[in-house]
Protein backbone atom coordinates (compact mmCIF):
# COMPACT_ATOMS: atom_id res chain seq x y z
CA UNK A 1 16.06 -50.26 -59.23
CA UNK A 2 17.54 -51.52 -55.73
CA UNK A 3 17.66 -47.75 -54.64
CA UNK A 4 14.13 -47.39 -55.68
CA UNK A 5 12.91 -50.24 -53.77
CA UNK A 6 15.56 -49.38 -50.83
CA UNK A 7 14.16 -45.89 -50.51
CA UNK A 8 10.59 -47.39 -50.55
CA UNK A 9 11.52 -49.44 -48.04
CA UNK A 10 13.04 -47.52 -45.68
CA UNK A 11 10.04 -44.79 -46.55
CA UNK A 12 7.39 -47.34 -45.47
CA UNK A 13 8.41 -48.51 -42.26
CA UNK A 14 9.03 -45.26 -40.65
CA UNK A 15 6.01 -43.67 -41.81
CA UNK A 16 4.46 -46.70 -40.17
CA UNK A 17 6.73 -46.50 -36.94
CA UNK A 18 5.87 -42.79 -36.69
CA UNK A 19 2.00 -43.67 -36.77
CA UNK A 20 2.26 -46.11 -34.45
CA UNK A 21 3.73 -44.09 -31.48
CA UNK A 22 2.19 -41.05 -32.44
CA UNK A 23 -1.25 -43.00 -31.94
CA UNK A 24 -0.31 -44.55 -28.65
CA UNK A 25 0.83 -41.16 -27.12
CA UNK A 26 -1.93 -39.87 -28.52
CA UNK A 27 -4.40 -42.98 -27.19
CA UNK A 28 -2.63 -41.95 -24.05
CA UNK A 29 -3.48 -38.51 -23.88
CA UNK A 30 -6.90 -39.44 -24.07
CA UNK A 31 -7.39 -41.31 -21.91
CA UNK A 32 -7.49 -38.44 -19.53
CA UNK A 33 -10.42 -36.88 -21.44
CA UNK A 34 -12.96 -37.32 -18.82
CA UNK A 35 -11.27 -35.62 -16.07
CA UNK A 36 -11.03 -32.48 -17.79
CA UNK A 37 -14.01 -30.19 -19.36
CA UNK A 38 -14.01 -30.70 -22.90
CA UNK A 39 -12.62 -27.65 -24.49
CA UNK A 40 -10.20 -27.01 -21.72
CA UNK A 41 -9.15 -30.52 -22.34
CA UNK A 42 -8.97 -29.77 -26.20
CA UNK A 43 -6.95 -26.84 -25.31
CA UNK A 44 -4.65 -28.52 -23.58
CA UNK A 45 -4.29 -31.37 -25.66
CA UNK A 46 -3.37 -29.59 -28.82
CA UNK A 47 -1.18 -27.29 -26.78
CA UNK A 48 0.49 -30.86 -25.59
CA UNK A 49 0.44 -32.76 -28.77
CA UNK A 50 2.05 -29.47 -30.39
CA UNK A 51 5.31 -29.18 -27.76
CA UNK A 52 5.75 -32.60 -27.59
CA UNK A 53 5.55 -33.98 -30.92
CA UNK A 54 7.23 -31.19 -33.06
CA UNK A 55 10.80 -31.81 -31.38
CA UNK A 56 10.26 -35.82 -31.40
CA UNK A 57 9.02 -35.59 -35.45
CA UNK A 58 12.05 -33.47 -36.05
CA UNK A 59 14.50 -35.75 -34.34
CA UNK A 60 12.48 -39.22 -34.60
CA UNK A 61 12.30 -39.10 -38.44
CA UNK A 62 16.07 -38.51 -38.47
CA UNK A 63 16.27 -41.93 -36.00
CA UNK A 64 14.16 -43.77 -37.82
CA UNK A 65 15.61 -43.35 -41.10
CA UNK A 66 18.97 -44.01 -39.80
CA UNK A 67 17.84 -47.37 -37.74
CA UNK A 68 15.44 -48.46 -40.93
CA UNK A 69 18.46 -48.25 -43.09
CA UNK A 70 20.90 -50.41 -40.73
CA UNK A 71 18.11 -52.57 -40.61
CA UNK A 72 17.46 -53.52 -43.59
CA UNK A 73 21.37 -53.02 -44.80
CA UNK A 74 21.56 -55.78 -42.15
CA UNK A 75 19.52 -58.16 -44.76
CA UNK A 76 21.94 -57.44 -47.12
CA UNK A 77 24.78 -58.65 -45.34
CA UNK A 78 22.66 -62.18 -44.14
CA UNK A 79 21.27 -63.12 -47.87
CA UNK A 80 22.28 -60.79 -50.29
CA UNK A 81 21.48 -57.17 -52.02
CA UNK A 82 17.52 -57.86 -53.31
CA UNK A 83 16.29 -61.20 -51.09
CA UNK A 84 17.86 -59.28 -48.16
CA UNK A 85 15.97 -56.10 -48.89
CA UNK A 86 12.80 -57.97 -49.42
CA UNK A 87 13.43 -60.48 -45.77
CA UNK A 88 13.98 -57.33 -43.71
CA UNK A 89 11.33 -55.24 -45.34
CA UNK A 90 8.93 -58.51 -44.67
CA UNK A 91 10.08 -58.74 -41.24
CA UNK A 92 9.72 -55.34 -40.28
CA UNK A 93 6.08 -55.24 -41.54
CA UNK A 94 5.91 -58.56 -38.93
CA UNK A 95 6.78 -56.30 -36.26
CA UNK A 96 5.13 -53.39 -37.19
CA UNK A 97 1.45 -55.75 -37.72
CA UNK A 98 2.10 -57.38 -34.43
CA UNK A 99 2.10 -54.12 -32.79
CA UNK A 100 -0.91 -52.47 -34.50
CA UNK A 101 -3.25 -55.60 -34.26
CA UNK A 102 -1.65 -55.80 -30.48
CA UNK A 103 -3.09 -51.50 -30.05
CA UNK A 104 -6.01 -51.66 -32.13
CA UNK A 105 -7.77 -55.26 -31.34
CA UNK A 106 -5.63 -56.68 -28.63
CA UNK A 107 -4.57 -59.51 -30.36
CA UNK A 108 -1.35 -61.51 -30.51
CA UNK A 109 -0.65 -62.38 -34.03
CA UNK A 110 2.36 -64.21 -33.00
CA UNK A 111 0.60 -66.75 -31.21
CA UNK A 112 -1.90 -66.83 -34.07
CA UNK A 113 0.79 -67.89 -36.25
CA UNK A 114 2.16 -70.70 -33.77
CA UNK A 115 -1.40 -71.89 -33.13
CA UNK A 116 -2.04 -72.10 -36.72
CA UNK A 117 -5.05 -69.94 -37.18
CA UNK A 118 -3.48 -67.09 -38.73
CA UNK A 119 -5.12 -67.62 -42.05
CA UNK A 120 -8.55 -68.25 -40.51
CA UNK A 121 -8.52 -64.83 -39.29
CA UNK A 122 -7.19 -63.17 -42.72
């Protein structure tokens, strides 16, 4: 059961990491669209996207799975085998929100929290 949940875990986040800086390259990238004529830009773009993220999936997912598993191993060692799991898998998700909500609205949820209107915006 704990290597079940462990596995989802661990699954979860780096999916999630992946998405996230995939996106923001990609939000990068487009930025630029203007300044280019559109299929030349959409040439380019794929031709950029393709070199840059097929060595960086291939080596990232490897990084990710490796840090995600410290990471939440590290719960295990600060309060035990299934509540650490669950406080690092909870925590990561923290991060991972802030920085999504941060990219996608430009909000702070951290400072929602410590202002107290978190749930008002749920």
């Amino acid at each position: 059961m704990y290597r079940k949940a462990f596995n989802f875990a661990v699954t979860m986040l780096t999916i999630l990491t992946v998405n996230l800086i995939t996106t923001f390259i990609t939000d990068k990238l487009i930025s630029y669209k203007w300044e280019v004529k559109p299929l030349r830009f959409t040439l380019i773009s794929m031709g950029i996207i393709t070199i840059v993220f097929y060595p960086l999936f291939l080596k990232f997912e490897d990084w990710l799975n490796a840090f995600s598993k410290r990471f939440i191993k590290a719960g295990h060692g600060l309060a035990g085998k299934y509540l650490g799991l669950l406080l690092m898998f909870v925590s990561g998700l923290l991060v991972l929100t802030y920085f999504y909500a941060k990219q996608w609205y430009h909000i702070n949820i951290f400072r929602m929290i410590f202002e107290g209107i978190l749930l008002k915006a749920l």
